[in-house]
C-alpha atoms as a PDB file:
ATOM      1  CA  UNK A   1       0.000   0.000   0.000  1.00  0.00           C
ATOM      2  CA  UNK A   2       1.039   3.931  -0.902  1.00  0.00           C
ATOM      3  CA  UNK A   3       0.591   6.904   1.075  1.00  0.00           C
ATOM      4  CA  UNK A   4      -0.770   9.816  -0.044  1.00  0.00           C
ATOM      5  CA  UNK A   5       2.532  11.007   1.573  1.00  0.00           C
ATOM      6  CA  UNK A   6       4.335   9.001  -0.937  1.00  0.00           C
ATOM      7  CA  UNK A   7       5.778  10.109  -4.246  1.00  0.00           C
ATOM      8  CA  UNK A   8       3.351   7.898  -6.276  1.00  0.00           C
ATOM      9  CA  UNK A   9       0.205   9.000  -4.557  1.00  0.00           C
ATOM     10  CA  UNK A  10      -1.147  11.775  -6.840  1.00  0.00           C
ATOM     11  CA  UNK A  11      -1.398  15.020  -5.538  1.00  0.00           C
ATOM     12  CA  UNK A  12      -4.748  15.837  -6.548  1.00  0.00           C
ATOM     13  CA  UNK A  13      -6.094  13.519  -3.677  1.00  0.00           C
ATOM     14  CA  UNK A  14      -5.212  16.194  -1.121  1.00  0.00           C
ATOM     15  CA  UNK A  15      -8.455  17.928  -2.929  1.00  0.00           C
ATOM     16  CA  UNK A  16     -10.571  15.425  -1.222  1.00  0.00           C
ATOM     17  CA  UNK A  17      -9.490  16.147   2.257  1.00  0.00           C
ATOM     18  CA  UNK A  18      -8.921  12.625   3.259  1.00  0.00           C
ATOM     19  CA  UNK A  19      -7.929  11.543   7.233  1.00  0.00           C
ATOM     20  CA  UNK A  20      -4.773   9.714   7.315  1.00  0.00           C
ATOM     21  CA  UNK A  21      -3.502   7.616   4.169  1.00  0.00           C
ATOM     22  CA  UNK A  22      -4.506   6.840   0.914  1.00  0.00           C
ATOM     23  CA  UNK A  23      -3.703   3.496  -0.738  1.00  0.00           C
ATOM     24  CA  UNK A  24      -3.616   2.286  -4.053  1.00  0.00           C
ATOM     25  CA  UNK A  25      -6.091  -0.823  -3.305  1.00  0.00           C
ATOM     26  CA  UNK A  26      -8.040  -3.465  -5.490  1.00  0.00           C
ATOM     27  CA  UNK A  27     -11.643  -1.435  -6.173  1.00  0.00           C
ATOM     28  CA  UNK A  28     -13.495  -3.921  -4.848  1.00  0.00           C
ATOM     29  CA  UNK A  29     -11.966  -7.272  -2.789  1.00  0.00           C
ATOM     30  CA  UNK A  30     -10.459  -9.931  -4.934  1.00  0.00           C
ATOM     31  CA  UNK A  31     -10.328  -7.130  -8.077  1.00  0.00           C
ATOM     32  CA  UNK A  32      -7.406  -6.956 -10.260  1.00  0.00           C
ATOM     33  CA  UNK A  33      -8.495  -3.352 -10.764  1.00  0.00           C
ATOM     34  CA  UNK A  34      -6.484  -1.103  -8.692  1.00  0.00           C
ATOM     35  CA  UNK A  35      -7.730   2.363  -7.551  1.00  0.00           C
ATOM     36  CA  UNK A  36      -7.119   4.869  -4.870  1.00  0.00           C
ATOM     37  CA  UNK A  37      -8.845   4.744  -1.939  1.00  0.00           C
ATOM     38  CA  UNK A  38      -8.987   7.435   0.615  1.00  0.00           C
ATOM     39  CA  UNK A  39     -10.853   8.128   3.792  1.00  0.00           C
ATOM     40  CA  UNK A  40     -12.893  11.328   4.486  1.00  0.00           C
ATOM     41  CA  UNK A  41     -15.133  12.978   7.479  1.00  0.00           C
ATOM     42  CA  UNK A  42     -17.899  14.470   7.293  1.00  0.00           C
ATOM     43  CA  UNK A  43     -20.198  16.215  10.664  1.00  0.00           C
ATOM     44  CA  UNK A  44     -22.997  15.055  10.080  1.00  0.00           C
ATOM     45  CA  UNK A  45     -25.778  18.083  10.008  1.00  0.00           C
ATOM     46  CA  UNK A  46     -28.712  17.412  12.778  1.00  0.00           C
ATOM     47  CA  UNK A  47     -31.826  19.607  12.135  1.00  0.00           C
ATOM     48  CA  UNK A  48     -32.631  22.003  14.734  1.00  0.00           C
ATOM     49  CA  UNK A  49     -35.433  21.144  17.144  1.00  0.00           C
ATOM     50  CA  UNK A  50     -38.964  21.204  17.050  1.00  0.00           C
ATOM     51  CA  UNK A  51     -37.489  21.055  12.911  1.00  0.00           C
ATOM     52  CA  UNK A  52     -37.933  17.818  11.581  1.00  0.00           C
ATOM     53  CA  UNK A  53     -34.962  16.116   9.102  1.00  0.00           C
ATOM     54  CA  UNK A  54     -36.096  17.298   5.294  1.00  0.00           C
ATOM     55  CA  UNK A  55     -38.065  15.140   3.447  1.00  0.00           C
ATOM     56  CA  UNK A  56     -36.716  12.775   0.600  1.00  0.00           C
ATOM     57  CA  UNK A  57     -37.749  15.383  -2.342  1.00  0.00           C
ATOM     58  CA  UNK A  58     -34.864  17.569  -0.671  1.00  0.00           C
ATOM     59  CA  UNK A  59     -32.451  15.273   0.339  1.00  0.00           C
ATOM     60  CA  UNK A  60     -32.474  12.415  -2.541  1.00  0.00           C
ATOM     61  CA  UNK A  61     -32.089  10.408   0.369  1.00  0.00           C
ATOM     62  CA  UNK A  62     -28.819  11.659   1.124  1.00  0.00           C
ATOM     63  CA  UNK A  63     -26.837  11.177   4.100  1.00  0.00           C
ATOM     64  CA  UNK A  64     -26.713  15.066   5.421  1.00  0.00           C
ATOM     65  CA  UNK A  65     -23.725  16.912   6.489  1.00  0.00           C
ATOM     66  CA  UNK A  66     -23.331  20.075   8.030  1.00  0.00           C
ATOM     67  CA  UNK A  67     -21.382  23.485   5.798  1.00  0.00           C
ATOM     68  CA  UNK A  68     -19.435  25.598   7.848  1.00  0.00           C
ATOM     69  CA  UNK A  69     -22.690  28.406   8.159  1.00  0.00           C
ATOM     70  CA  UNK A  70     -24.922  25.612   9.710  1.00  0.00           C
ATOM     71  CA  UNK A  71     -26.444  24.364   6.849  1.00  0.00           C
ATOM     72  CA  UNK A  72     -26.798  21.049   5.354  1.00  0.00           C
ATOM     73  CA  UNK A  73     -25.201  19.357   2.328  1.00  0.00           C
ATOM     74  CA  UNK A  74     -24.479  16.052   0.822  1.00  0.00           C
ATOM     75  CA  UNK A  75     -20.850  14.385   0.010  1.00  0.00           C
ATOM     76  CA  UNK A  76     -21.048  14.773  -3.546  1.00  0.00           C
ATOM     77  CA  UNK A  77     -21.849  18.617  -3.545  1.00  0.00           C
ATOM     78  CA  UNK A  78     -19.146  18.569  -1.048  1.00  0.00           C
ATOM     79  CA  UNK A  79     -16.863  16.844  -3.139  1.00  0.00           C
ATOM     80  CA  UNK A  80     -17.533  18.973  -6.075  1.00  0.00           C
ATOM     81  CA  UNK A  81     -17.109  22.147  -4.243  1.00  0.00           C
ATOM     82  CA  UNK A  82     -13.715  20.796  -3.184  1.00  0.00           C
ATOM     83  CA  UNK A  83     -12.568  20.430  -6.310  1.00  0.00           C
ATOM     84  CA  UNK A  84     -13.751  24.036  -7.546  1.00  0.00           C
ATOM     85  CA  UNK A  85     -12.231  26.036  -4.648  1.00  0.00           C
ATOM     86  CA  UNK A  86      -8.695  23.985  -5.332  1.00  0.00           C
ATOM     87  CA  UNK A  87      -9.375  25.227  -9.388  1.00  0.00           C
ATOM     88  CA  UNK A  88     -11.028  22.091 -11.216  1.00  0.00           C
ATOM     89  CA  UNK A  89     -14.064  21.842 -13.182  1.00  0.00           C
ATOM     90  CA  UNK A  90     -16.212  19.131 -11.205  1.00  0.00           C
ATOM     91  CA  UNK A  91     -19.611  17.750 -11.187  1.00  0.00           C
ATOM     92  CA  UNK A  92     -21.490  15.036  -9.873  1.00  0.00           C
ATOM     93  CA  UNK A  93     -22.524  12.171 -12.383  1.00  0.00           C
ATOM     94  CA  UNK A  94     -26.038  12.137 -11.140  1.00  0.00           C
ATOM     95  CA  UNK A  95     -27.119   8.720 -12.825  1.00  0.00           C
ATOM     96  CA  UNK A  96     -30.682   8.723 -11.322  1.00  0.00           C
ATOM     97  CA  UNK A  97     -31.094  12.107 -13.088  1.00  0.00           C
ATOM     98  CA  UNK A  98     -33.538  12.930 -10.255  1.00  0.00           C
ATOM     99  CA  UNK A  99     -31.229  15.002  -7.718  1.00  0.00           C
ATOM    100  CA  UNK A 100     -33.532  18.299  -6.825  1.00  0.00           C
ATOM    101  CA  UNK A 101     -33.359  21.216  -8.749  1.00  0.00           C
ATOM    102  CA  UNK A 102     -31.708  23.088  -6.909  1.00  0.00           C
ATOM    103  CA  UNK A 103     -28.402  21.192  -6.926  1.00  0.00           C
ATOM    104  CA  UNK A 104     -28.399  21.807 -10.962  1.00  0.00           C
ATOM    105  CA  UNK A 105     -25.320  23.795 -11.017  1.00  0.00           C
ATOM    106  CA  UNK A 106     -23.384  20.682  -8.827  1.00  0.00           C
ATOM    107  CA  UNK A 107     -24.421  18.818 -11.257  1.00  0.00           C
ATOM    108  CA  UNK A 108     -22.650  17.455 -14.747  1.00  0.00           C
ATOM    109  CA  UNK A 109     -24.511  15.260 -17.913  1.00  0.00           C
ATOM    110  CA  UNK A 110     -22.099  13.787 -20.760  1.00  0.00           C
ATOM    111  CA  UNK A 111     -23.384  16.245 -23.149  1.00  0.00           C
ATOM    112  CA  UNK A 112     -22.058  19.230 -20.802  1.00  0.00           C
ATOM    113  CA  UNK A 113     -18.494  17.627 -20.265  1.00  0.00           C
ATOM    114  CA  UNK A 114     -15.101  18.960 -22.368  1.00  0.00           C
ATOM    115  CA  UNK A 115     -16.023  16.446 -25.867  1.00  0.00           C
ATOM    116  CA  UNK A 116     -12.842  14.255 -25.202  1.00  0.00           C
ATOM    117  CA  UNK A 117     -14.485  13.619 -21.887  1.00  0.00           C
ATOM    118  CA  UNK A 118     -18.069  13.032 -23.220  1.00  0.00           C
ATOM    119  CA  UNK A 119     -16.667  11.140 -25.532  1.00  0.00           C
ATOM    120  CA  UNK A 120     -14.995   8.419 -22.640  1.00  0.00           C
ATOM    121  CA  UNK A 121     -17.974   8.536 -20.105  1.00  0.00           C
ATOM    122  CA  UNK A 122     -20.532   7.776 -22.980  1.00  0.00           C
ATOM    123  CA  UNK A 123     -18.004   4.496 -24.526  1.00  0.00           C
ATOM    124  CA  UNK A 124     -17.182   3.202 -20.769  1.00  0.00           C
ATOM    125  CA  UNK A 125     -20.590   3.628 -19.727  1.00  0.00           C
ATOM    126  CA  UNK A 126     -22.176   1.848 -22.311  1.00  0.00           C
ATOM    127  CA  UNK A 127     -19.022  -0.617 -22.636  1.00  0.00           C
ATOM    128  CA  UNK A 128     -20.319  -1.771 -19.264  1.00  0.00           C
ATOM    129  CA  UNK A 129     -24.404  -1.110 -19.766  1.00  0.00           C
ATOM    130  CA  UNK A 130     -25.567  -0.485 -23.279  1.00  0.00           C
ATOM    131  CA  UNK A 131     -28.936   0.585 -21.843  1.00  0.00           C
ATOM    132  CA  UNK A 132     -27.063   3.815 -20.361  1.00  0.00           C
ATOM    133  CA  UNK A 133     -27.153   2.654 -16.560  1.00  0.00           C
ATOM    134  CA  UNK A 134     -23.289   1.709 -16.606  1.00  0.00           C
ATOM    135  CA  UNK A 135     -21.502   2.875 -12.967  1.00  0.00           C
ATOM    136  CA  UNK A 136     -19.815   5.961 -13.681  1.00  0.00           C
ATOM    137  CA  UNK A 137     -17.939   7.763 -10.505  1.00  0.00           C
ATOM    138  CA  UNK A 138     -19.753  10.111  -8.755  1.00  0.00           C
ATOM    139  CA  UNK A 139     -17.706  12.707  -9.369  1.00  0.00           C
ATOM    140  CA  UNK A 140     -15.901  14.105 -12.508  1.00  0.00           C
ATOM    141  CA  UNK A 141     -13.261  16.541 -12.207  1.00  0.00           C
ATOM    142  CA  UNK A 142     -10.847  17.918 -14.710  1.00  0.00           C
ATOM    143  CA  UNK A 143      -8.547  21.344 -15.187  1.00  0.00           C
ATOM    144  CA  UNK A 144      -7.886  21.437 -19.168  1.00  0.00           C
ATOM    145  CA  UNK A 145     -10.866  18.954 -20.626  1.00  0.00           C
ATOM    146  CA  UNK A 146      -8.406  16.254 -21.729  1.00  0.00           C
ATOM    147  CA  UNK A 147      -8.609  12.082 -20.606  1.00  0.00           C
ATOM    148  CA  UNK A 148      -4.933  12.456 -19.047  1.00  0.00           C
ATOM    149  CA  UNK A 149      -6.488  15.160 -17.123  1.00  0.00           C
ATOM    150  CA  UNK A 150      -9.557  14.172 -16.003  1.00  0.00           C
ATOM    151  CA  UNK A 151     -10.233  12.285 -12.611  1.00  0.00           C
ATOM    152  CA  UNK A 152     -13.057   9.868 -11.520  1.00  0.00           C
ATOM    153  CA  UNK A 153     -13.833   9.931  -7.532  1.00  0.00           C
ATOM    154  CA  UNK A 154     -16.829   7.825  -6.032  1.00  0.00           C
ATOM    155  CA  UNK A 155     -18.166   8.430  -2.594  1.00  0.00           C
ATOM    156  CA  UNK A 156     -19.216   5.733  -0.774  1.00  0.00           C
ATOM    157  CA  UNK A 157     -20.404   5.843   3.163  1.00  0.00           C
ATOM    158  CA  UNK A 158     -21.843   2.479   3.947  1.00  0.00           C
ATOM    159  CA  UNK A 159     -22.790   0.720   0.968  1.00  0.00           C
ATOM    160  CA  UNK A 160     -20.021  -1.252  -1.016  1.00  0.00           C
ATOM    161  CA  UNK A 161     -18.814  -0.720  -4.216  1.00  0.00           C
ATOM    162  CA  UNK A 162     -21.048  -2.667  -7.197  1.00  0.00           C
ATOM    163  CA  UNK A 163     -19.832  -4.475  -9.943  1.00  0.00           C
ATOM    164  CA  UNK A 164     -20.830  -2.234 -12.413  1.00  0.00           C
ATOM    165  CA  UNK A 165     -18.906   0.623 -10.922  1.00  0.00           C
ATOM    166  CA  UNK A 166     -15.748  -1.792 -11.069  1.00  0.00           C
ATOM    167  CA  UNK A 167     -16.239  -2.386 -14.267  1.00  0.00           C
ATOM    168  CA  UNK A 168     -16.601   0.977 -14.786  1.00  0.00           C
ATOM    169  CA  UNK A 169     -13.245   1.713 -13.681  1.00  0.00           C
ATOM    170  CA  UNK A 170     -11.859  -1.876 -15.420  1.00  0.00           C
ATOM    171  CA  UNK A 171     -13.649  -0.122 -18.897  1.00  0.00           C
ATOM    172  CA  UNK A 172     -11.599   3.386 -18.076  1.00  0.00           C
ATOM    173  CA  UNK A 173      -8.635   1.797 -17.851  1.00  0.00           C
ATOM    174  CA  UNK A 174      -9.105  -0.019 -20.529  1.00  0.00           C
ATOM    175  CA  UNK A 175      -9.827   3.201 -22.296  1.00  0.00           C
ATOM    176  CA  UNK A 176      -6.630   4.677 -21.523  1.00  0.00           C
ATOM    177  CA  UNK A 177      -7.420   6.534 -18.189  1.00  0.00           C
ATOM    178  CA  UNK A 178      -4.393   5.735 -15.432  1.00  0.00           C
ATOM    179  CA  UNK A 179      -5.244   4.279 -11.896  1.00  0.00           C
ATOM    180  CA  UNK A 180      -4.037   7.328 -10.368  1.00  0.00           C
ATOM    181  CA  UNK A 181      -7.067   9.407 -12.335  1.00  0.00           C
ATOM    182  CA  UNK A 182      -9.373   7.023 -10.219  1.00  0.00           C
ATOM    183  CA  UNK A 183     -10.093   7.023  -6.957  1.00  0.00           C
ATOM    184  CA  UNK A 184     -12.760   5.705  -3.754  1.00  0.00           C
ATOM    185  CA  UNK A 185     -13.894   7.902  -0.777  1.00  0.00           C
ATOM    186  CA  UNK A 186     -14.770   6.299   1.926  1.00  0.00           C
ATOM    187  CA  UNK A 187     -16.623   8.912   4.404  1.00  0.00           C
ATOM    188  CA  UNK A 188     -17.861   8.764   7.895  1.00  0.00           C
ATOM    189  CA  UNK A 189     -19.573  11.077   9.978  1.00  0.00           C
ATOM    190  CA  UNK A 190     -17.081  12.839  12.634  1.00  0.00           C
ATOM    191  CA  UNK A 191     -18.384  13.414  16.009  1.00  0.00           C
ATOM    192  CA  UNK A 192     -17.110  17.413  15.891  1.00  0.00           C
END
């Protein structure tokens, strides 16, 4: 295993804000697929009493975490915002298509990614599901528009990574995007 202290950790892994290492890991156990895994908090956001937790229409049925001002978000709005305040273009891959509104401008499709990226999300993704479905990362992020550029984060909290999002990643790299453009965060709520 590599630490993100290590020269062969990529440095844009330090956008995430992990706690402690990262390590270049099989994506899922027993995978041949390698991928960078890192480990994130997040506080999680408790609604202020008599207020009762939002409903599903607001939340997507998102884990909530508190903002610095109080107010509640989700990991991959979090992630996203990460990766714009370090410089990046970044967007969540919302695959439902059924987010809320209001989180549009979080938000990335194929057809509004740089074209070389369009291009690789739409081949992977149907490489692995022809009927569109197909696993792609959560998050997208990228600082010119080109593949070598380009890096694929998903955020996980409890629920394991699924075959189709490994082959997602086995389909990238078969594509010509490196392990260290790929990457799992792992997030748990902090007690701060």
């Amino acid at each position: 295993m590599l630490s993100i202290f290590g020269s062969d950790c990529p440095s844009w892994l330090a956008v995430l804000g992990p706690v402690g290492e990262c390590h270049l890991e099989p994506v899922i156990p027993g995978s041949d697929i390698l991928v960078w895994h890192a480990n994130l908090e997040f506080v999680p956001w408790i609604p202020p009493l008599p207020s009762p937790k939002p409903p599903w229409s607001e939340t997507y049925g998102k884990s909530l975490m508190a903002r610095d001002d109080g107010s509640w978000t989700v990991a991959e709005i979090e992630l996203v915002r990460r990766f714009r305040k370090a410089g990046w273009q970044a967007g969540w891959m919302d695959t439902w298509g059924k987010a809320p509104q209001k989180w549009s401008e979080w938000i990335v499709t194929p057809e509004s990614l740089p074209l070389p990226l369009e291009t690789l999300c739409r081949a992977v993704t149907n490489a692995v599901d022809p009927d569109g479905g197909g696993g792609p990362p959560d998050i997208i992020a990228w600082q010119d528009g080109s593949i070598s550029d380009a890096v694929f984060v998903e955020s996980k909290v409890k629920d394991k990574v699924l075959l189709d999002q490994e082959q997602w990643f086995r389909e990238a790299e078969n594509a010509g995007v490196s392990q260290n453009q790929l990457a799992i965060a792992r997030w748990s709520k902090s007690n701060a």
